[in-house]
N, C-alpha and C. Protein backbone atom coordinates (compact mmCIF):
# COMPACT_ATOMS: atom_id res chain seq x y z
N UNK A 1 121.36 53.48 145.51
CA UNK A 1 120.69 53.43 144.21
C UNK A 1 121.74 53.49 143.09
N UNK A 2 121.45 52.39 142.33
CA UNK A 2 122.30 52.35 141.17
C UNK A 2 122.37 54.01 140.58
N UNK A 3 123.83 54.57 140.04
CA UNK A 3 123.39 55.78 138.99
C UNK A 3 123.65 55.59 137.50
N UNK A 4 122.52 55.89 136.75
CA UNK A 4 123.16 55.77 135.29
C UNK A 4 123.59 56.58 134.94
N UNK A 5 123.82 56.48 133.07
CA UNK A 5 123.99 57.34 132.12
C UNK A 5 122.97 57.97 131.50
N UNK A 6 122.68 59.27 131.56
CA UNK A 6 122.19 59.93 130.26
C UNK A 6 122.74 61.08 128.97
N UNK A 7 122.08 60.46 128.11
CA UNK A 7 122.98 60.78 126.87
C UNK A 7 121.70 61.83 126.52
N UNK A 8 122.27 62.97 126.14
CA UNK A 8 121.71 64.24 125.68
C UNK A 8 122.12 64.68 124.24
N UNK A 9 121.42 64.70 122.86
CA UNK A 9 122.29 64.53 121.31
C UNK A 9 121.25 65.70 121.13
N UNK A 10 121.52 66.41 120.06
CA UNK A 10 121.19 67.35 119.50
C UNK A 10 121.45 68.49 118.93
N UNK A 11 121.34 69.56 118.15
CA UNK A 11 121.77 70.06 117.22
C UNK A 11 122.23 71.51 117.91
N UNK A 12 123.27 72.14 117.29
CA UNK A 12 123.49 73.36 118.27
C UNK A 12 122.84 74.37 118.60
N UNK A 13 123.00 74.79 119.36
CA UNK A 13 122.28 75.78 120.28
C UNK A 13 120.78 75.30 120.44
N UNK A 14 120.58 74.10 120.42
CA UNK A 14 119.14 73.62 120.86
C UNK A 14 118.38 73.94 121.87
N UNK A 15 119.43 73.91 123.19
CA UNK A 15 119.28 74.02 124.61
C UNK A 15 120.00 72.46 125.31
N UNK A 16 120.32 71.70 124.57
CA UNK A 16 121.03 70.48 125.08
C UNK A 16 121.77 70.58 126.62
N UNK A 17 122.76 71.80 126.28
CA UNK A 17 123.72 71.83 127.42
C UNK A 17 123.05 72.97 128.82
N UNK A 18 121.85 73.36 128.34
CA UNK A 18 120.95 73.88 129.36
C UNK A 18 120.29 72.80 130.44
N UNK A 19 119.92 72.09 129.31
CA UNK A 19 119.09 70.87 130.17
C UNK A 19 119.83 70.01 130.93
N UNK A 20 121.05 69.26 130.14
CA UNK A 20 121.87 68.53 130.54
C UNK A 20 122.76 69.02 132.27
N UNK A 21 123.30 70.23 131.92
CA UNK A 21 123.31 71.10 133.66
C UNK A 21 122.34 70.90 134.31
N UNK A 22 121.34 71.14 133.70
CA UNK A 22 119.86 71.10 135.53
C UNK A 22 119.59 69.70 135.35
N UNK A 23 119.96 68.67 134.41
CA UNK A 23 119.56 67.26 135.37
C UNK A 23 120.40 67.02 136.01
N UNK A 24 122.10 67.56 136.12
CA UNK A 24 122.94 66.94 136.57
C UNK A 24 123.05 67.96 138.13
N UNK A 25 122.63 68.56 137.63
CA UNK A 25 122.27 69.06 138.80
C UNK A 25 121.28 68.68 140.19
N UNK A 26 120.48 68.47 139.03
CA UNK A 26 119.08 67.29 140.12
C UNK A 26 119.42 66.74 140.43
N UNK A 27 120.19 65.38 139.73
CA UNK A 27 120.82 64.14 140.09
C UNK A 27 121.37 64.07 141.26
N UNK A 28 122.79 64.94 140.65
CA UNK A 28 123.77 65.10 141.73
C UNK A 28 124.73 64.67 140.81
N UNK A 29 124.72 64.53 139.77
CA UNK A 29 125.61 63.97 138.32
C UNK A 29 126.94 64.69 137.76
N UNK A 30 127.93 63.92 137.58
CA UNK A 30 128.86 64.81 136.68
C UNK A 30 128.22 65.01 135.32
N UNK A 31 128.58 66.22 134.48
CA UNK A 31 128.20 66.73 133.77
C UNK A 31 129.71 67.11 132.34
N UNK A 32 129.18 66.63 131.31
CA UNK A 32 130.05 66.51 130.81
C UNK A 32 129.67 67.15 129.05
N UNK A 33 130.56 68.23 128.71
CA UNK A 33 129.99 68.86 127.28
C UNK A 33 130.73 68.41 126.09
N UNK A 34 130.38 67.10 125.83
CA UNK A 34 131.45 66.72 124.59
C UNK A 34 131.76 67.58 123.47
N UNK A 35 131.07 68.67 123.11
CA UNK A 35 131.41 69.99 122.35
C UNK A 35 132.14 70.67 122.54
N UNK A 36 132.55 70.93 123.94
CA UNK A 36 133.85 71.32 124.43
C UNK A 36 134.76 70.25 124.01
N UNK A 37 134.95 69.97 124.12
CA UNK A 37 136.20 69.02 123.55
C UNK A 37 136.53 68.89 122.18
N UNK A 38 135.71 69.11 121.64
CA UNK A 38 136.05 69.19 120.01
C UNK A 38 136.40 70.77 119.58
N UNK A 39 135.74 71.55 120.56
CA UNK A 39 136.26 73.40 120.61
C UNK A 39 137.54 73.47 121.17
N UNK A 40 138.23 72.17 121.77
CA UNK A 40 139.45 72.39 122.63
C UNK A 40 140.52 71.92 121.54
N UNK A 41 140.12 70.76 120.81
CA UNK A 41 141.10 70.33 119.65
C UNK A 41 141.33 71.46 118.83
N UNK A 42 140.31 72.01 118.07
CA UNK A 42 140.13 73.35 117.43
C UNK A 42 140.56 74.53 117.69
N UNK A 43 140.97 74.50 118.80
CA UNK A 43 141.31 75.56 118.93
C UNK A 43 143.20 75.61 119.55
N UNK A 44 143.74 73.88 119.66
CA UNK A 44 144.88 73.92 119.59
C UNK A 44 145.17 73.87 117.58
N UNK A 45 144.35 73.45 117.06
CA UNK A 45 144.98 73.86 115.59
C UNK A 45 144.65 74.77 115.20
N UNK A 46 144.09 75.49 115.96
CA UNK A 46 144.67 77.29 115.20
C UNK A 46 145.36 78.00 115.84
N UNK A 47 145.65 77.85 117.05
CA UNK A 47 147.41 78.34 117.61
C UNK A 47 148.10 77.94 117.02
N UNK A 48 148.70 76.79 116.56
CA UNK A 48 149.24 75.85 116.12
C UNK A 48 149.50 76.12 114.23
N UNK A 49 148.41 76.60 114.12
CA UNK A 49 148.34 76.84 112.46
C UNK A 49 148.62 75.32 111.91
N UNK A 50 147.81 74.21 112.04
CA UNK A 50 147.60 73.31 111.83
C UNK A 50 146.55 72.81 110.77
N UNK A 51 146.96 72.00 109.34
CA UNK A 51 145.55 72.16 108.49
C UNK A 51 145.38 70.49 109.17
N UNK A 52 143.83 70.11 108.29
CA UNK A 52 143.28 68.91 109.17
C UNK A 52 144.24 67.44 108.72
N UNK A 53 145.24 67.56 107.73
CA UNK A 53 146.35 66.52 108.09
C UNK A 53 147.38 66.31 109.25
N UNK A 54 147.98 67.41 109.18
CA UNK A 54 148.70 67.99 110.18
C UNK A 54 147.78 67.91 111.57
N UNK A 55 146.93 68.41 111.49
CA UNK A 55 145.72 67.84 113.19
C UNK A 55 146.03 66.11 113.20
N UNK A 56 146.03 65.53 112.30
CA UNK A 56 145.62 64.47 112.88
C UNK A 56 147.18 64.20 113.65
N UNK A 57 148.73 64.10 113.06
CA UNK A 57 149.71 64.03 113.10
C UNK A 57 149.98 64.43 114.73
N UNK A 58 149.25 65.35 115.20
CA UNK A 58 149.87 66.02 116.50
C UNK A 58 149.46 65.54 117.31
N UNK A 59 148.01 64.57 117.01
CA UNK A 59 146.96 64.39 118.04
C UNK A 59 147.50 63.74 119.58
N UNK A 60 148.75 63.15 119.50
CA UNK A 60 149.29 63.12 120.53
C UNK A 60 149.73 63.81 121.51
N UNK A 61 149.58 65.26 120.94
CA UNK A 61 150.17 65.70 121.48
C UNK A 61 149.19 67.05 122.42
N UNK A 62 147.86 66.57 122.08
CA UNK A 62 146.62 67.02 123.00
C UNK A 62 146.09 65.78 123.93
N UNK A 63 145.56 66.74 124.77
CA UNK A 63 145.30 66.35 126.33
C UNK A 63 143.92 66.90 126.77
N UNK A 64 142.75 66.39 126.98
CA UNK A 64 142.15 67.55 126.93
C UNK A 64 141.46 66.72 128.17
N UNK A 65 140.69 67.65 129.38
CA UNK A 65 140.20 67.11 130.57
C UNK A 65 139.46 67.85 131.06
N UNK A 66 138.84 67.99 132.52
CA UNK A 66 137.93 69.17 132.69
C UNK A 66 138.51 69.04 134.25
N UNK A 67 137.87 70.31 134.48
CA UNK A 67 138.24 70.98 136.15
C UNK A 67 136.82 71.42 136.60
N UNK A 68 136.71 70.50 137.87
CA UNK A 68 135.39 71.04 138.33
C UNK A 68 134.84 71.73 139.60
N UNK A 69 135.99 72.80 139.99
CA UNK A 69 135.80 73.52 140.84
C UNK A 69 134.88 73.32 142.07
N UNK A 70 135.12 71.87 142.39
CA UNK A 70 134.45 72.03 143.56
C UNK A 70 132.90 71.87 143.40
N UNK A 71 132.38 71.84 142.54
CA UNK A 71 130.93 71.71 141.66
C UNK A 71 131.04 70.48 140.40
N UNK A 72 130.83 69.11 140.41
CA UNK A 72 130.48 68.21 139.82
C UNK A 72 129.38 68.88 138.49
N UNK A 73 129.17 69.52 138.26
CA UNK A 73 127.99 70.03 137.53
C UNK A 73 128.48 71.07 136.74
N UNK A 74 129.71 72.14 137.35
CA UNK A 74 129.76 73.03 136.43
C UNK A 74 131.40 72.74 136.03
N UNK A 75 131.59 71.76 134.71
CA UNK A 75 133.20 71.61 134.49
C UNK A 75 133.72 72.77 133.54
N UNK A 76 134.88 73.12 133.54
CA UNK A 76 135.56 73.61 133.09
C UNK A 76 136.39 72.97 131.77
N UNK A 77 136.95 73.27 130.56
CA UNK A 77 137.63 72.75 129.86
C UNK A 77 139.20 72.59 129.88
N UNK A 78 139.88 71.96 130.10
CA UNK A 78 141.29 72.35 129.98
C UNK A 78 141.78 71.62 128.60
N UNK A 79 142.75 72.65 127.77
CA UNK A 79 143.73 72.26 127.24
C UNK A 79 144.74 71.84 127.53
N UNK A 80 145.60 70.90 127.27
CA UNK A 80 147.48 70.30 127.90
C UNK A 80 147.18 71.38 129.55
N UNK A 81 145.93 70.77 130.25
CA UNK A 81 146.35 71.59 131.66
C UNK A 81 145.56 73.14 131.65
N UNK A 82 145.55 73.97 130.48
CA UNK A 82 144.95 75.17 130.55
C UNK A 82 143.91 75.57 130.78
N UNK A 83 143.47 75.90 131.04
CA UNK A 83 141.20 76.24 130.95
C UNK A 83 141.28 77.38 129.95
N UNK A 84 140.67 76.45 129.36
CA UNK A 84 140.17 77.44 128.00
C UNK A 84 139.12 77.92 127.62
N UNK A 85 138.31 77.63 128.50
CA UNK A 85 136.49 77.46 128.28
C UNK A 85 136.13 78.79 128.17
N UNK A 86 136.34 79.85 128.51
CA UNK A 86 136.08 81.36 127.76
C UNK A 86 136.32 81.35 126.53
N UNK A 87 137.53 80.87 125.84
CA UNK A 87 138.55 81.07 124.66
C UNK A 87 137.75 80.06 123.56
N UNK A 88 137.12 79.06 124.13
CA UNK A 88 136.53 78.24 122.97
C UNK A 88 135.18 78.76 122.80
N UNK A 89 134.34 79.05 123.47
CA UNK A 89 133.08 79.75 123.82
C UNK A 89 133.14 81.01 122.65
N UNK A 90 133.91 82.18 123.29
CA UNK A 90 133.67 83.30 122.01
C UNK A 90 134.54 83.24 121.02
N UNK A 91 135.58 82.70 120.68
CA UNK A 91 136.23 82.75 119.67
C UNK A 91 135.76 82.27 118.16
N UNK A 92 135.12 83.17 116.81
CA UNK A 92 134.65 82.76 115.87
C UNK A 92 134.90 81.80 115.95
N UNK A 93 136.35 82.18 115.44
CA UNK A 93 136.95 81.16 114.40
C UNK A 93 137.03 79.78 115.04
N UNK A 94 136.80 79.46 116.38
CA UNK A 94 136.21 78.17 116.33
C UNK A 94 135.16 77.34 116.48
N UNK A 95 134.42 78.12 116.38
CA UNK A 95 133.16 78.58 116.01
C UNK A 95 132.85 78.17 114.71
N UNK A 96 133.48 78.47 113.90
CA UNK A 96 133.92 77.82 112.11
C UNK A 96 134.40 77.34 111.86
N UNK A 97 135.37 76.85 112.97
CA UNK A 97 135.64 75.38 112.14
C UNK A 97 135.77 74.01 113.00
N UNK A 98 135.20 73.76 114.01
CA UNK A 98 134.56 73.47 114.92
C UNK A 98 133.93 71.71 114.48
N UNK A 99 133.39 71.89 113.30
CA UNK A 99 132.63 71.28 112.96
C UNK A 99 133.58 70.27 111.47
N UNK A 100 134.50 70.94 110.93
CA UNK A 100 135.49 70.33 110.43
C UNK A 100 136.49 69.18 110.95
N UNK A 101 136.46 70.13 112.15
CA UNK A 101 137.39 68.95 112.94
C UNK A 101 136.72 67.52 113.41
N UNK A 102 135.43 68.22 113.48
CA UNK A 102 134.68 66.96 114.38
C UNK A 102 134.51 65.76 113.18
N UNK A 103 134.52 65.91 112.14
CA UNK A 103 134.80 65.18 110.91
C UNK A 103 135.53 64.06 110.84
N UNK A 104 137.01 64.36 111.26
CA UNK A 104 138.18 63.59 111.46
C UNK A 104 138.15 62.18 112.11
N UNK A 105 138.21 61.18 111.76
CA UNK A 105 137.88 60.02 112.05
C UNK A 105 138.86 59.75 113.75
N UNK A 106 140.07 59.95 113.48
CA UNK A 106 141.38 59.94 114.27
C UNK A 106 140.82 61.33 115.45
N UNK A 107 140.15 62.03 115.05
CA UNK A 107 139.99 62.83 116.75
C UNK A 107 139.07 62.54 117.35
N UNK A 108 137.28 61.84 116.59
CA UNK A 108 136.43 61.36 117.33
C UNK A 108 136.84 59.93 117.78
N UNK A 109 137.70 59.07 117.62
CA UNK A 109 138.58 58.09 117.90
C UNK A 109 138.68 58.32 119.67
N UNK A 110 139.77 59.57 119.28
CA UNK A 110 140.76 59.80 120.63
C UNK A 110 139.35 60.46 121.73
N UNK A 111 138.95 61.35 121.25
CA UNK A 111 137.68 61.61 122.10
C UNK A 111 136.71 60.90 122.84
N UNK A 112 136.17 60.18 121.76
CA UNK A 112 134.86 58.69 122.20
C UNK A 112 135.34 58.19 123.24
N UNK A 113 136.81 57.82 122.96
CA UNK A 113 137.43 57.06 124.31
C UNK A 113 137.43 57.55 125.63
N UNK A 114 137.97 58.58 125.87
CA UNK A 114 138.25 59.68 126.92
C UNK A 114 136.36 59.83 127.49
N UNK A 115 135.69 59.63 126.69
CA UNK A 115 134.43 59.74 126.94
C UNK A 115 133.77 58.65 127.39
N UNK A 116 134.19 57.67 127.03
CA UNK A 116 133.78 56.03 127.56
C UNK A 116 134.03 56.08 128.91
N UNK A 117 135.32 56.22 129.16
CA UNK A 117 135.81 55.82 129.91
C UNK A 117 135.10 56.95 131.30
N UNK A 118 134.83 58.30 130.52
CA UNK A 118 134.60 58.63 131.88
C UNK A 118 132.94 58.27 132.38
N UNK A 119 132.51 57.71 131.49
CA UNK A 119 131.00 56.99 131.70
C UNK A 119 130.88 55.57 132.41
N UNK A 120 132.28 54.98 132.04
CA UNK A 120 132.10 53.70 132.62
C UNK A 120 132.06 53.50 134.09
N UNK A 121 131.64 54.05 135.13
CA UNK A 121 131.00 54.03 136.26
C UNK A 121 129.55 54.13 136.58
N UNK A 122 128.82 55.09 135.27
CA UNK A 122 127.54 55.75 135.16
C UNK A 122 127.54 57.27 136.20
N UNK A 123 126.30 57.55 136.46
CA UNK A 123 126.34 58.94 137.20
C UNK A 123 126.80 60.08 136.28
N UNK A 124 126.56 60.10 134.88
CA UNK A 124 126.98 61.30 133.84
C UNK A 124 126.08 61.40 133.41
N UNK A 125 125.92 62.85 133.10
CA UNK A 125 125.20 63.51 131.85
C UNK A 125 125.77 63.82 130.98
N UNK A 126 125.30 63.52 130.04
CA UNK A 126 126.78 64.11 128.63
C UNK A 126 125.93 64.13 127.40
N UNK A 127 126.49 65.28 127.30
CA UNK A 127 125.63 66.10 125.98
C UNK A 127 126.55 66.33 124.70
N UNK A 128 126.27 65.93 123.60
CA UNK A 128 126.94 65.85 122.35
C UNK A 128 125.97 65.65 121.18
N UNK A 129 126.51 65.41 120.38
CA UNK A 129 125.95 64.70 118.95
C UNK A 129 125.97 63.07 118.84
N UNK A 130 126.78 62.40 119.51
CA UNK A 130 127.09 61.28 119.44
C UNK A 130 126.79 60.16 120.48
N UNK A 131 126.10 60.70 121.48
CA UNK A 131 126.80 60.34 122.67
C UNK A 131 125.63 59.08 122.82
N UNK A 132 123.74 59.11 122.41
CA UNK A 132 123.13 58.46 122.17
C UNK A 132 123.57 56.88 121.53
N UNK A 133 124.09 57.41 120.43
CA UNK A 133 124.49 56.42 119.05
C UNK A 133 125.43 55.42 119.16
N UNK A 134 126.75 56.24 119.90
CA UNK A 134 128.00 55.91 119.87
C UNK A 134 128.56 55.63 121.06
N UNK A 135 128.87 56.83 122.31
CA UNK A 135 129.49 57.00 123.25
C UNK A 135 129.04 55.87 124.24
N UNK A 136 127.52 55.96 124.25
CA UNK A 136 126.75 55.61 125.32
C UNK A 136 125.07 54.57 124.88
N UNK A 137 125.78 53.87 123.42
CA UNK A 137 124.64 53.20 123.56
C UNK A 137 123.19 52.28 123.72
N UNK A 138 123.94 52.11 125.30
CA UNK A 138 123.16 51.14 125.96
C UNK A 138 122.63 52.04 127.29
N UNK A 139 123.33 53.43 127.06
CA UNK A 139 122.57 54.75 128.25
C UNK A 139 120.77 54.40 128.41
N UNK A 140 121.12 54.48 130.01
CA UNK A 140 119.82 54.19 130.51
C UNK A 140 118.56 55.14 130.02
N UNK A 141 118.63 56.34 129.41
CA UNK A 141 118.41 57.17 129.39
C UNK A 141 118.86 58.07 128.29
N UNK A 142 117.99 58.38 127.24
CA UNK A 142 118.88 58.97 126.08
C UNK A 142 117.32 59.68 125.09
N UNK A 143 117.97 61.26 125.53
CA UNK A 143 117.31 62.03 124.84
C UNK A 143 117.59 62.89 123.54
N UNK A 144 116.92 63.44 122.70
CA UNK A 144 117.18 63.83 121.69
C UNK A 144 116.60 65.24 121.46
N UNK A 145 117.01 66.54 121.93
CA UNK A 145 116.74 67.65 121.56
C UNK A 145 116.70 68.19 119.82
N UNK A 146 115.75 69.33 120.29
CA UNK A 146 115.88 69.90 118.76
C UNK A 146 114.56 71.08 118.78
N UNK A 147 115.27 71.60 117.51
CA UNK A 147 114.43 73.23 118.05
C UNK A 147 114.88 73.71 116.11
N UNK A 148 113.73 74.80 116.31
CA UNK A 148 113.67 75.10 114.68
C UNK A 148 115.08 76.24 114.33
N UNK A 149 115.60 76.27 113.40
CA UNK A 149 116.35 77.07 113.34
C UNK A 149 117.18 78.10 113.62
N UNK A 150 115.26 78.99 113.04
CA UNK A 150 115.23 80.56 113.52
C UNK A 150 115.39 80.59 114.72
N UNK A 151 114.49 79.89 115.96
CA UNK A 151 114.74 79.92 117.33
C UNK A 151 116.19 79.76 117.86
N UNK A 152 116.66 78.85 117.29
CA UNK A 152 118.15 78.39 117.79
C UNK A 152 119.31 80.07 117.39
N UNK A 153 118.68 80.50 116.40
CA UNK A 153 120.07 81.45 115.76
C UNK A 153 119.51 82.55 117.06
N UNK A 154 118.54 82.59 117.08
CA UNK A 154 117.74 84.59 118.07
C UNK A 154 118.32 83.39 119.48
N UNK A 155 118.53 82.59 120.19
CA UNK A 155 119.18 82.11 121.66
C UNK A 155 120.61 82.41 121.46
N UNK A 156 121.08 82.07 120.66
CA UNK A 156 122.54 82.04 120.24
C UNK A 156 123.35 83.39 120.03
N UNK A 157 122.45 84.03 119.09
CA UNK A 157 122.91 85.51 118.59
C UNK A 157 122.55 86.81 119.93
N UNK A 158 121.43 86.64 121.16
CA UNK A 158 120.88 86.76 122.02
C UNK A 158 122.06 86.52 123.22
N UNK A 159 122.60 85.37 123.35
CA UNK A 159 124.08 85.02 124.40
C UNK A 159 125.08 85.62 124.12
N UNK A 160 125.26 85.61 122.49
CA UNK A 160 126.96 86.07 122.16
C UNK A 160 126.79 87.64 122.15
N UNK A 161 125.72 88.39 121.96
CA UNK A 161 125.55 89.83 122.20
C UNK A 161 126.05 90.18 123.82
N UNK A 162 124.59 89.37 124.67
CA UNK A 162 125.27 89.87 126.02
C UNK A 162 126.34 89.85 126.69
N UNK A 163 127.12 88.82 125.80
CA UNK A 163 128.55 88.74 126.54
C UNK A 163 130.04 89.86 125.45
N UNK A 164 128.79 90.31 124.97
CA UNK A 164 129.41 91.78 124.36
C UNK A 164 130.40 91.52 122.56
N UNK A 165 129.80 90.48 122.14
CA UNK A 165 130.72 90.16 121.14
C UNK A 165 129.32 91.00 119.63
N UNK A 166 130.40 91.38 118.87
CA UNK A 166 130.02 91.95 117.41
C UNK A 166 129.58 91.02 116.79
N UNK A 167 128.21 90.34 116.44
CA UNK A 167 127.65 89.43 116.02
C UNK A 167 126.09 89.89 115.31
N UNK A 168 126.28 89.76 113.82
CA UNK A 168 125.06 89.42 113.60
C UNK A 168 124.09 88.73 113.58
N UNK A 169 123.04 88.69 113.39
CA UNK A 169 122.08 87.51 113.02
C UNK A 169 121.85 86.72 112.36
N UNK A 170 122.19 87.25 110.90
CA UNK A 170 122.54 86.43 109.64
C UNK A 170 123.60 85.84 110.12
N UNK A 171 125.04 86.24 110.44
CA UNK A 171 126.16 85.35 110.71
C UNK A 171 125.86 84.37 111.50
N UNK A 172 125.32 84.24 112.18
CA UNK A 172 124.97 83.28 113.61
C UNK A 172 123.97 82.43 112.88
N UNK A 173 123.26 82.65 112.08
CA UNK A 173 122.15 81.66 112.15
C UNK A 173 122.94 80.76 110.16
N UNK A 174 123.28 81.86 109.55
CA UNK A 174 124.46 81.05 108.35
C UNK A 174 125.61 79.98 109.32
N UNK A 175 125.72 80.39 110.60
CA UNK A 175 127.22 79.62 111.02
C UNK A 175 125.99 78.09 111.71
N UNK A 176 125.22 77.74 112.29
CA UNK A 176 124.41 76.90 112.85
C UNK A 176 123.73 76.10 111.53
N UNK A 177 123.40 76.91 110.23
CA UNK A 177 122.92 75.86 109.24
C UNK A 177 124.26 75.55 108.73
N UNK A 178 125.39 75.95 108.67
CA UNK A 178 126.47 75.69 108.27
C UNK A 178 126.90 73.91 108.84
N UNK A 179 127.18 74.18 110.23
CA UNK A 179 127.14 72.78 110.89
C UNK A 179 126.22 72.06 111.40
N UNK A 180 124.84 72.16 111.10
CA UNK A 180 123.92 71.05 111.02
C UNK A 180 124.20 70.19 109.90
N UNK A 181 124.37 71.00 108.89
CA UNK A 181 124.76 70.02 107.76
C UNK A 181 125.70 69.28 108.23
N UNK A 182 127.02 69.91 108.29
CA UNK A 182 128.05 69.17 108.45
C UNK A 182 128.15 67.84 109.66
N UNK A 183 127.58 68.42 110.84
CA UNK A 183 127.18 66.93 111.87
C UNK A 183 126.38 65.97 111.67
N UNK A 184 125.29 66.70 110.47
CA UNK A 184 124.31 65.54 110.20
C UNK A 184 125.01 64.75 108.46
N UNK A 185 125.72 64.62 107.62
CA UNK A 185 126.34 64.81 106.68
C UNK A 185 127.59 63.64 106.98
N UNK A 186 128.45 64.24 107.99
CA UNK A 186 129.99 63.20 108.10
C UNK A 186 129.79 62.41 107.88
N UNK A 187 130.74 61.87 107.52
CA UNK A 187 130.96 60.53 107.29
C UNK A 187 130.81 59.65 108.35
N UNK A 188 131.65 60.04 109.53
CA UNK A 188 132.30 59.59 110.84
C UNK A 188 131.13 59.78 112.12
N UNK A 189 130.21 58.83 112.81
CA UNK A 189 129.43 59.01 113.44
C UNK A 189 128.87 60.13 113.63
N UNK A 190 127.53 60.62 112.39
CA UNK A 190 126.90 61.68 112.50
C UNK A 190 126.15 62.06 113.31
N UNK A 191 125.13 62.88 113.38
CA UNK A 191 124.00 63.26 113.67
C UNK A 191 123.19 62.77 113.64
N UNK A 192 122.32 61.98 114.81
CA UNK A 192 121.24 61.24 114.14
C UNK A 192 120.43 60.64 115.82
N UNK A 193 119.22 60.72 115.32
CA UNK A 193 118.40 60.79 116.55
C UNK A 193 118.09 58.78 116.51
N UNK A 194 118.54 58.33 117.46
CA UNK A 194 118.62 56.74 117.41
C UNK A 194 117.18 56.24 118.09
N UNK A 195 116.87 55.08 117.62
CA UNK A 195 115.47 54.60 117.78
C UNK A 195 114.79 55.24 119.10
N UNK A 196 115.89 54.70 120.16
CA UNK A 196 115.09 54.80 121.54
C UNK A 196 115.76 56.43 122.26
N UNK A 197 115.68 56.76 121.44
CA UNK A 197 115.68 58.51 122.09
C UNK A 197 114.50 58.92 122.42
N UNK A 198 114.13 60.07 123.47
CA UNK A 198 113.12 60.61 123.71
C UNK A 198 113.22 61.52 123.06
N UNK A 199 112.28 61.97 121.99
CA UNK A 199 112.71 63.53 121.25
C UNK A 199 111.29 64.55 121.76
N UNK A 200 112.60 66.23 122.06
CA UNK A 200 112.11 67.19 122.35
C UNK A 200 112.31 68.12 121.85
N UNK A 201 111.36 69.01 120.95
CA UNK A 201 111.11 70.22 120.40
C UNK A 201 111.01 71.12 121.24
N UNK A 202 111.91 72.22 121.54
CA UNK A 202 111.98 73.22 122.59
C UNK A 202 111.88 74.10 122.33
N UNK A 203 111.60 74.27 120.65
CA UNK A 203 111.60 75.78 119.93
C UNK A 203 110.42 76.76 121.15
N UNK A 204 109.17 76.52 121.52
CA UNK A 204 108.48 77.23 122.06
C UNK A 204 108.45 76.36 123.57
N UNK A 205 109.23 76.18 124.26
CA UNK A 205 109.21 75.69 125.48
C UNK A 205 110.34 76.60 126.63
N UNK A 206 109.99 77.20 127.42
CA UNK A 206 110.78 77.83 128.74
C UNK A 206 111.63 76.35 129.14
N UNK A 207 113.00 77.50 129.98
CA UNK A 207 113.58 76.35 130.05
C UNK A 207 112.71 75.46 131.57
């Protein structure tokens, strides 16, 4: 049986990368979090102390790939080789600026590609903002999550507690309207739910 693509777009902390795991899981699919990858750039320009000119200048000099332990479904992030996927996950500050970077014409460039390419066989799930519109779209299959706010900040502020981080509620749910704007807003392939998406409201739905 032929395998396709499905493209999973939607706004953060929707549940995108919930869903996107258990189809690829069903499938039998690689699974792929294009948000990680833009948390992996982000987070080499703030080791780096890099402002977003200077990001673009280095961009050669990131690598970014995944490790999948033996499990097609659950990847890992690597930086130049590193796994960073704890480090991009709780770290505010990329967390804040996250969404700046994704701006940059020259890193969704270098990204999209790295992302094509790993689609051009089919058999992926890949969950992003873009991936409908841009990455993937002629994906056999292309859904469009979304969930009300408040719900998204109490899932979000709800994860980053149990994994023991100092987080308010206001901060968490100011940092999520912060970059809705900004993904739906760029200039550079925004946010945007494309004709033939299936759209799902998950605010009151189990996963």
């Amino acid at each position: 049986m032929k395998k396709i693509n499905i493209a999973v777009d939607g706004y953060s902390s929707c549940g995108k990368s919930t869903l996107a795991k258990a189809l690829a899981s069903e499938l039998g699919y690689v699974y792929i979090d294009t948000g990680a990858m833009y948390r992996a750039v982000t987070l080499f320009s703030i080791k780096n102390n890099l402002n977003l000119n200077d990001l673009v200048l280095n961009l050669h000099k990131i690598r970014v790939s995944f490790s999948f332990n033996n499990s097609i479904q659950k990847s890992e992030t690597l930086l130049n080789g590193e796994n960073v996927e704890k480090e991009i996950r709780e770290r505010k500050d990329v967390a804040e600026k996250v969404s700046g970077v994704s701006t940059i014409k020259e890193v969704r460039k270098k990204l999209v590609s790295i992302q094509k390419e790993i689609g051009k066989n089919g058999g992926v799930v890949m969950d992003g903002r873009d991936i409908g519109t841009v990455v993937f779209p002629t994906a056999e299959l292309k859904l469009f999550i979304t969930a009300s706010v408040e719900i998204r900040a109490k899932r979000r502020y709800e994860e980053l507690r149990a994994k023991g981080l100092d987080v308010s509620f206001e901060e968490v749910k100011k940092n999520l309207g912060s970059r809705d704007f900004i993904d739906s807003n760029r200039k550079e392939d925004p946010l945007r739910k494309a004709e033939d998406d299936v759209l799902i409201d998950n605010s009151h739905l189990s996963i």
